[in-house]
Protein backbone atom coordinates (compact mmCIF):
# COMPACT_ATOMS: atom_id res chain seq x y z
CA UNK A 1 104.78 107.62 131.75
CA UNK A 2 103.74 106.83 134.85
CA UNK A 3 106.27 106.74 137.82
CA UNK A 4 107.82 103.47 138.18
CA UNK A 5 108.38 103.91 142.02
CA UNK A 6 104.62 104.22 142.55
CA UNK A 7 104.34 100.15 141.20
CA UNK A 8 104.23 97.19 142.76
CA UNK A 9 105.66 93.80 141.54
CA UNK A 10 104.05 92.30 138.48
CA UNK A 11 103.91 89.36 136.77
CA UNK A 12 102.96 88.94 133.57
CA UNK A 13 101.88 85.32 132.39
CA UNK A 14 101.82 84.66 128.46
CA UNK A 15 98.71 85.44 125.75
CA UNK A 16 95.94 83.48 126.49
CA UNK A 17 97.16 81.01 128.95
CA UNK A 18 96.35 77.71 130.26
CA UNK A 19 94.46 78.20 133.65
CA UNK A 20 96.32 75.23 134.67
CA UNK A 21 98.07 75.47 137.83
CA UNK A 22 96.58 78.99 138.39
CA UNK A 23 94.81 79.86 141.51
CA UNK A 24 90.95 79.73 141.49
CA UNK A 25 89.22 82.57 143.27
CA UNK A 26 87.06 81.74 146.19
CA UNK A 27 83.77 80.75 145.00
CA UNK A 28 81.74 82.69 148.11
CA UNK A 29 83.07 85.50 147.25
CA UNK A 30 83.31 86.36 143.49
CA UNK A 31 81.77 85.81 140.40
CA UNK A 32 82.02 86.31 136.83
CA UNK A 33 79.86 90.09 135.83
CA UNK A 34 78.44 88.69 133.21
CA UNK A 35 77.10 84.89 133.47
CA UNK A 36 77.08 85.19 137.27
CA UNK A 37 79.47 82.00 137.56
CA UNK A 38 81.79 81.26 140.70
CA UNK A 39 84.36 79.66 138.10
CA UNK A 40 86.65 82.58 137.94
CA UNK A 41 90.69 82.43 137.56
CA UNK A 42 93.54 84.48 137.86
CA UNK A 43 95.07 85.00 134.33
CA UNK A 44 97.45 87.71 134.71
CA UNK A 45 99.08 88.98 138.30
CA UNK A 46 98.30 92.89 138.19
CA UNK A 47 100.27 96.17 139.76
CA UNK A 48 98.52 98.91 140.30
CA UNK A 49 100.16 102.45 141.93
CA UNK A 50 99.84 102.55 145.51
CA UNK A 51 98.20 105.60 145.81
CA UNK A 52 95.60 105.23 142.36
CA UNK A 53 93.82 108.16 141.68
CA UNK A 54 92.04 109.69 138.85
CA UNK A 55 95.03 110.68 137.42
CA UNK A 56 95.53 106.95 136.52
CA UNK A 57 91.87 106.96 134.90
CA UNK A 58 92.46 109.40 131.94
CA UNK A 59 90.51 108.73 128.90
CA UNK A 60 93.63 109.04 126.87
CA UNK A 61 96.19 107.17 129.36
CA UNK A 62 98.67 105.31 127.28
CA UNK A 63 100.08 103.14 130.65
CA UNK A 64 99.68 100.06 128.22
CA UNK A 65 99.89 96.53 130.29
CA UNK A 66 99.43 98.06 133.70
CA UNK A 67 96.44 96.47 134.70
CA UNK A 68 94.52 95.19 138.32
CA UNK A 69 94.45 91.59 138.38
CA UNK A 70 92.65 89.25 135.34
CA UNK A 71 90.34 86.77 136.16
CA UNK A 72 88.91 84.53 133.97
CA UNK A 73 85.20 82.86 133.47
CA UNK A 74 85.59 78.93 133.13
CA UNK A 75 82.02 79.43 132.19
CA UNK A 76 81.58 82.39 129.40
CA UNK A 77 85.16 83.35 128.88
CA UNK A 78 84.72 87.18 130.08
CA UNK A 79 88.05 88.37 131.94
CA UNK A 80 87.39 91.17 134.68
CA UNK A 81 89.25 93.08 137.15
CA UNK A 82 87.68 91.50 139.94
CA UNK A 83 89.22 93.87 142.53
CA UNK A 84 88.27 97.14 141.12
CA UNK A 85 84.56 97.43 141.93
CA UNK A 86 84.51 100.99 143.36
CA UNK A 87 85.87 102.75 140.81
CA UNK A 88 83.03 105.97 140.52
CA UNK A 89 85.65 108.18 143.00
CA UNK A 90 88.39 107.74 140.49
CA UNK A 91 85.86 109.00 137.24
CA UNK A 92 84.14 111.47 139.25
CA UNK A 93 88.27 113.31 139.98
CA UNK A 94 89.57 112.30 137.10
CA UNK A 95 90.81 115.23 135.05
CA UNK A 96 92.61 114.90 131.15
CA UNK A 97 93.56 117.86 129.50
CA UNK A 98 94.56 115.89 126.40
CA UNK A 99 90.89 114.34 125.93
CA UNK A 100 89.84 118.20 124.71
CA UNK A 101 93.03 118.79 122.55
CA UNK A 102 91.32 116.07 120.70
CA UNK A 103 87.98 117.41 120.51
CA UNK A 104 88.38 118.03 116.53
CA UNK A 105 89.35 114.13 115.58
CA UNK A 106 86.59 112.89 118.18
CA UNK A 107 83.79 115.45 116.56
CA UNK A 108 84.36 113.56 113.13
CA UNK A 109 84.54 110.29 114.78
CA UNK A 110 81.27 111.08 116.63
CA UNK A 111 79.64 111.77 113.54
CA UNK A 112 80.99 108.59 111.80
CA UNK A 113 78.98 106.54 114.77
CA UNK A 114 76.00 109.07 114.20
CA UNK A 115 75.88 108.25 110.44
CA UNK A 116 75.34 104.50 111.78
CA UNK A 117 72.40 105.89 114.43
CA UNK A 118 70.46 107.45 111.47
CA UNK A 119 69.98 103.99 110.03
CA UNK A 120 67.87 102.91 112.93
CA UNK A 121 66.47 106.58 114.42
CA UNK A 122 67.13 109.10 112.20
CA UNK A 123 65.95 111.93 114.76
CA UNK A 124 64.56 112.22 118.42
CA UNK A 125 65.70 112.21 121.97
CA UNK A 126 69.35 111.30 122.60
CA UNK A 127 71.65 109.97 125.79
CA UNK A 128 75.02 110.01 125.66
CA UNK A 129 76.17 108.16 128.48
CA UNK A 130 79.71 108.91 129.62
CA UNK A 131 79.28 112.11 127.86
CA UNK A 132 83.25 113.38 128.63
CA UNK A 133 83.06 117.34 128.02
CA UNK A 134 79.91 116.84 125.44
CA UNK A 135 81.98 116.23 122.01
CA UNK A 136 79.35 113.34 120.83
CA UNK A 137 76.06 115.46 122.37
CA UNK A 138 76.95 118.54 120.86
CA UNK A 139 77.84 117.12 117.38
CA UNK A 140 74.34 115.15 117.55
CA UNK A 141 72.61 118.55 118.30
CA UNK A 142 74.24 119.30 114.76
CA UNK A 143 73.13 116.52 113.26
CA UNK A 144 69.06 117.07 114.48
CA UNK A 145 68.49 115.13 117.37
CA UNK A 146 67.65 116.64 121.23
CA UNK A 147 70.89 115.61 122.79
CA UNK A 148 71.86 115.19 125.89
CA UNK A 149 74.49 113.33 128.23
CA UNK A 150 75.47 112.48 131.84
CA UNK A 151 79.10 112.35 132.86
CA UNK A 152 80.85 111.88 136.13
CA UNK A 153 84.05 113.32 135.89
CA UNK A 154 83.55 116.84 137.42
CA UNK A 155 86.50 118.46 135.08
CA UNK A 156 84.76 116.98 131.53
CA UNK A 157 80.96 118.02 133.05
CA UNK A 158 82.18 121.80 133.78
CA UNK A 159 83.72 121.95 129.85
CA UNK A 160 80.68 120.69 128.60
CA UNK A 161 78.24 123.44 130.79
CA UNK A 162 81.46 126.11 130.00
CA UNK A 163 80.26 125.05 126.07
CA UNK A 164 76.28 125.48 126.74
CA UNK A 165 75.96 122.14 126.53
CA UNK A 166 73.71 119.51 128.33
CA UNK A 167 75.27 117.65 130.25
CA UNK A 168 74.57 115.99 133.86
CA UNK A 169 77.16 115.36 136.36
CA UNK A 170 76.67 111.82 137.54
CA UNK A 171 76.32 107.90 136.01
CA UNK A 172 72.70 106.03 135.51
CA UNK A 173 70.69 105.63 137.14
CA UNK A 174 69.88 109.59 137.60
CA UNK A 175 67.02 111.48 138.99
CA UNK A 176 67.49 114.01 136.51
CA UNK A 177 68.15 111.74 133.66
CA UNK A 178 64.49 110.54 132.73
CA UNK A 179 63.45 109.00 129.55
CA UNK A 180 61.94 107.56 127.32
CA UNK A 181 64.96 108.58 124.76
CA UNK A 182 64.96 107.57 121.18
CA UNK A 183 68.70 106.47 120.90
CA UNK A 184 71.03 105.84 124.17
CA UNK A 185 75.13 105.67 123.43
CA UNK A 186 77.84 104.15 125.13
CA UNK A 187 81.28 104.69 123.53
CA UNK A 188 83.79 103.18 124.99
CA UNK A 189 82.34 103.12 128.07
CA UNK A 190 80.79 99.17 129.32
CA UNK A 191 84.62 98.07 129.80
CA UNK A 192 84.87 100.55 132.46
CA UNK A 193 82.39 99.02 134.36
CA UNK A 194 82.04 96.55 137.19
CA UNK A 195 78.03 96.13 136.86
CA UNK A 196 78.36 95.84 132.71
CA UNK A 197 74.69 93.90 133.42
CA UNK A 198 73.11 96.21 135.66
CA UNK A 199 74.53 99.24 133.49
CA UNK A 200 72.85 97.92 130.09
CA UNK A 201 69.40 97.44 132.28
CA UNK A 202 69.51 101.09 133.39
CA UNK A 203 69.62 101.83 129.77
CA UNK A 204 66.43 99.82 128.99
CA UNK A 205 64.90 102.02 131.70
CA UNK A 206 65.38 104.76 129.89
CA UNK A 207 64.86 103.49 126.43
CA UNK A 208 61.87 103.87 124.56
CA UNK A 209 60.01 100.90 123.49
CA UNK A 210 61.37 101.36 119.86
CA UNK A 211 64.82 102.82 120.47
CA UNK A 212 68.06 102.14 120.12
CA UNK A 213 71.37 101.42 121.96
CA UNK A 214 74.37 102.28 120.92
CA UNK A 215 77.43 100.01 122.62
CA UNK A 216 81.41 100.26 121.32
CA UNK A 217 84.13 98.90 123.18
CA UNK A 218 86.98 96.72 122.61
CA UNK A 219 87.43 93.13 121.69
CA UNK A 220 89.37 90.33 123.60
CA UNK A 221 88.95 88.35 121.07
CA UNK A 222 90.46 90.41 118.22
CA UNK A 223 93.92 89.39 115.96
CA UNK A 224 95.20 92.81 117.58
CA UNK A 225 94.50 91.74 121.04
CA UNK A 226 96.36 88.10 120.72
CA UNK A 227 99.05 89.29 118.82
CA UNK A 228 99.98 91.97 121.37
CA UNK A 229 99.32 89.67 124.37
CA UNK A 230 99.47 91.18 127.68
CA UNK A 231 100.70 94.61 125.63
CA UNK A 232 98.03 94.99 123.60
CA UNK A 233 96.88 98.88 123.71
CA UNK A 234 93.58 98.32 125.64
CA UNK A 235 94.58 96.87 128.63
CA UNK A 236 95.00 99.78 131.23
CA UNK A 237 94.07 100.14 134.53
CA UNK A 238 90.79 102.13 133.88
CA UNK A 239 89.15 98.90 131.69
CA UNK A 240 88.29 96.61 134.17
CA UNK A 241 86.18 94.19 131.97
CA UNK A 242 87.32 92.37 128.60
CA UNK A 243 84.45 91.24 126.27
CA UNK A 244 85.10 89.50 123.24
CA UNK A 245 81.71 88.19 120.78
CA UNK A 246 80.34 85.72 122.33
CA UNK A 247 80.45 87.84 126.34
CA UNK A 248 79.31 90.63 124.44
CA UNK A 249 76.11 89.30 123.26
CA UNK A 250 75.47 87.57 126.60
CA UNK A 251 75.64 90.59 128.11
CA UNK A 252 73.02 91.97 125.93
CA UNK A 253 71.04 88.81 126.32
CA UNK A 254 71.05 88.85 129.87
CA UNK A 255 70.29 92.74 129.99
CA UNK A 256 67.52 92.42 127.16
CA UNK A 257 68.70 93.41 124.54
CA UNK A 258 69.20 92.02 121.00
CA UNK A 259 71.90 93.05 119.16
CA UNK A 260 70.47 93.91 115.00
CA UNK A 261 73.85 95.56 114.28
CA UNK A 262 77.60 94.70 114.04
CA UNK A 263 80.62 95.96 112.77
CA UNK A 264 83.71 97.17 113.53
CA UNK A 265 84.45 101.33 114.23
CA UNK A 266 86.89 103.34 112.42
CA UNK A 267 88.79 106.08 114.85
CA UNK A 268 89.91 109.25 113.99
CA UNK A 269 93.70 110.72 115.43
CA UNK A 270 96.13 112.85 114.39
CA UNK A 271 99.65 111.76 113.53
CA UNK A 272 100.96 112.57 116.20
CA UNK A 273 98.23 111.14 118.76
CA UNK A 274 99.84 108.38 117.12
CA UNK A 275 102.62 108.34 116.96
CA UNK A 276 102.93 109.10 120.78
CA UNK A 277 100.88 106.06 121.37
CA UNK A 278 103.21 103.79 119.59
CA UNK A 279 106.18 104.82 120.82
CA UNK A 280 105.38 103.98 124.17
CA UNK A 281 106.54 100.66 123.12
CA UNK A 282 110.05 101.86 122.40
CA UNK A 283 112.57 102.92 125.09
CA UNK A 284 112.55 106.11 126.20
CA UNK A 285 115.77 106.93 124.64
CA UNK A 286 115.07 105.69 121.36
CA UNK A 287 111.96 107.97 121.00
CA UNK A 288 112.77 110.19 118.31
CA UNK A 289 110.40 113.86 118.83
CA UNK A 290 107.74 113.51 116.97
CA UNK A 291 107.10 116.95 114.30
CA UNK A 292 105.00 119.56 115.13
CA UNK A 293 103.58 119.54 111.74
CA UNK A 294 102.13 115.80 112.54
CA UNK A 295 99.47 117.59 114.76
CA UNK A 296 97.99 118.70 111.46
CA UNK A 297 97.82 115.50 109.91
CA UNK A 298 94.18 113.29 110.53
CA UNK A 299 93.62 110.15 109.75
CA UNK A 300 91.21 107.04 109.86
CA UNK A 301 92.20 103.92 112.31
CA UNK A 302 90.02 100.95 112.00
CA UNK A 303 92.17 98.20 113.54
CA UNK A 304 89.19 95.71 113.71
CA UNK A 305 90.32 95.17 117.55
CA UNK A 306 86.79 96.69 118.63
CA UNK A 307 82.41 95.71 118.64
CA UNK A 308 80.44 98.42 117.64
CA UNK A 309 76.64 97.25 118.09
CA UNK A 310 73.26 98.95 117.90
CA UNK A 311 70.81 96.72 120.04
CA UNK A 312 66.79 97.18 120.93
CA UNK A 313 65.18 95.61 123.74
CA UNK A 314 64.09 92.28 123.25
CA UNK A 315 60.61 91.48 122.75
């Protein structure tokens, strides 16, 4: 858990609240990432640490509720972190020991995701885009396809190259990360993102004419997400922009893309993954220690609280 003394004061305002009475941000200077509206308003009051660092971007932070500020679209309904637009220094020193204690669950859950490429491009040239230390590029490799990633947290991009495994240090667009590729993936990566727009473009760039992208990320929208309010699992400091559906396919739209798959993913964890995760919901001395023999123990999560979608560019 992260250090309460590091926080500043936050408030917390209810699950989906009015916007009434709630201040409107200043139209000359900010605008909703996806639309492009000026009709943007503060939903939730955010703390952040004082002194944020990468630290507080781990890929397998559970700091559940501590979030930047939430603004709202009056226009498309997309919620972003408004403040948080240089967030590349954070990724790039960002270092998670835990993310490649995991690196057996996330192998099967890459291939679960890879199972749903093969229906559209069974072999070819593969991206992984936020590659982390190459789990998803070298279990594609398995699978037949010329895989490769880019990745900017220096820590994940020196596993991957310790593994033989190619991956470039950096974010799109690259110099050294040319297509035309045959699939492109983003998992759980376009809610990290203050340019979610300008991110999906880069892809097209890269994209051959008859490819396919790969998108999951969580959903706003979800029964998950309402019941759990401002508590719900996914909103942490490091996702800075909250689609639900309908933002989701606008986003495509406007990027030019059209989405010909849907669903929702199924994760893979151990037990105790888990059970660490919810227990962060239960004082600190009511935790009970979790067994060691729960490390053991895998099992499928699909808590339909995320969009996975396989788009082409438009015509």
């Amino acid at each position: 858990m992260m250090d309460e003394g590091l926080l500043v004061q936050e408030r917390i305002l209810p699950s989906f609240p009015s916007t009434q009475g709630l201040t409107t941000l200043d139209n000359s200077t900010q605008w909703c990432w996806v639309c492009k509206s000026s009709s943007m308003t503060l939903v939730k009051r955010g703390a952040i640490p004082e002194n944020m660092s990468g630290h507080d971007y781990r890929i397998t932070d559970a700091t559940y509720g501590l979030t930047a500020d939430i603004f709202q679209c009056g226009q498309c309904g997309f919620r972003q972190c408004s403040d948080l637009v240089n967030v590349l220094q954070y990724y790039e020193e960002m270092e998670d020991d835990e993310y490649e204690a995991t690196r057996a669950e996330r192998a099967i859950q890459a291939n679960t995701l890879l199972k749903i490429v093969e229906r559209f491009k069974p072999r070819g040239r593969l991206l992984d885009v936020g590659a982390g230390s190459g789990i998803f590029v070298e279990q594609a490799q398995k699978a037949g396809f010329t895989a490769c990633g880019v990745e900017p947290s220096r820590s994940l991009h020196a596993q991957a190259r310790q593994r033989g495994l190619p991956v470039t240090l950096g974010a799109l667009p690259h110099d050294n990360v040319t297509g035309p590729f045959d699939v492109v993936t983003l998992v759980d990566v376009i809610e990290h993102v203050p340019n979610p727009i300008e991110v999906t473009q880069s892809l097209g760039n890269v994209l051959a004419d008859d490819g396919v992208c790969l998108i999951a990320t969580p959903d706003i929208g979800s029964v998950a997400a309402r019941l759990m309010g401002w508590r719900w699992w996914h909103y942490r400091l490091a996702h800075i922009g909250y689609f639900n559906r309908s933002t989701l396919r606008l986003a495509m739209k406007s990027a030019g893309m059209d989405i010909i798959h849907i669903s929702r993913p199924t994760w893979y964890f151990t037990v105790s993954y888990l059970a660490t995760r919810v227990l962060q919901y239960v004082p600190a001395w009511l935790r009970p220690p979790i067994p060691k023999f729960f490390d053991r123990i895998m099992m499928p999560l699909n808590l339909f609280d995320s969009w996975l979608i396989v788009c082409r560019k438009s015509c």
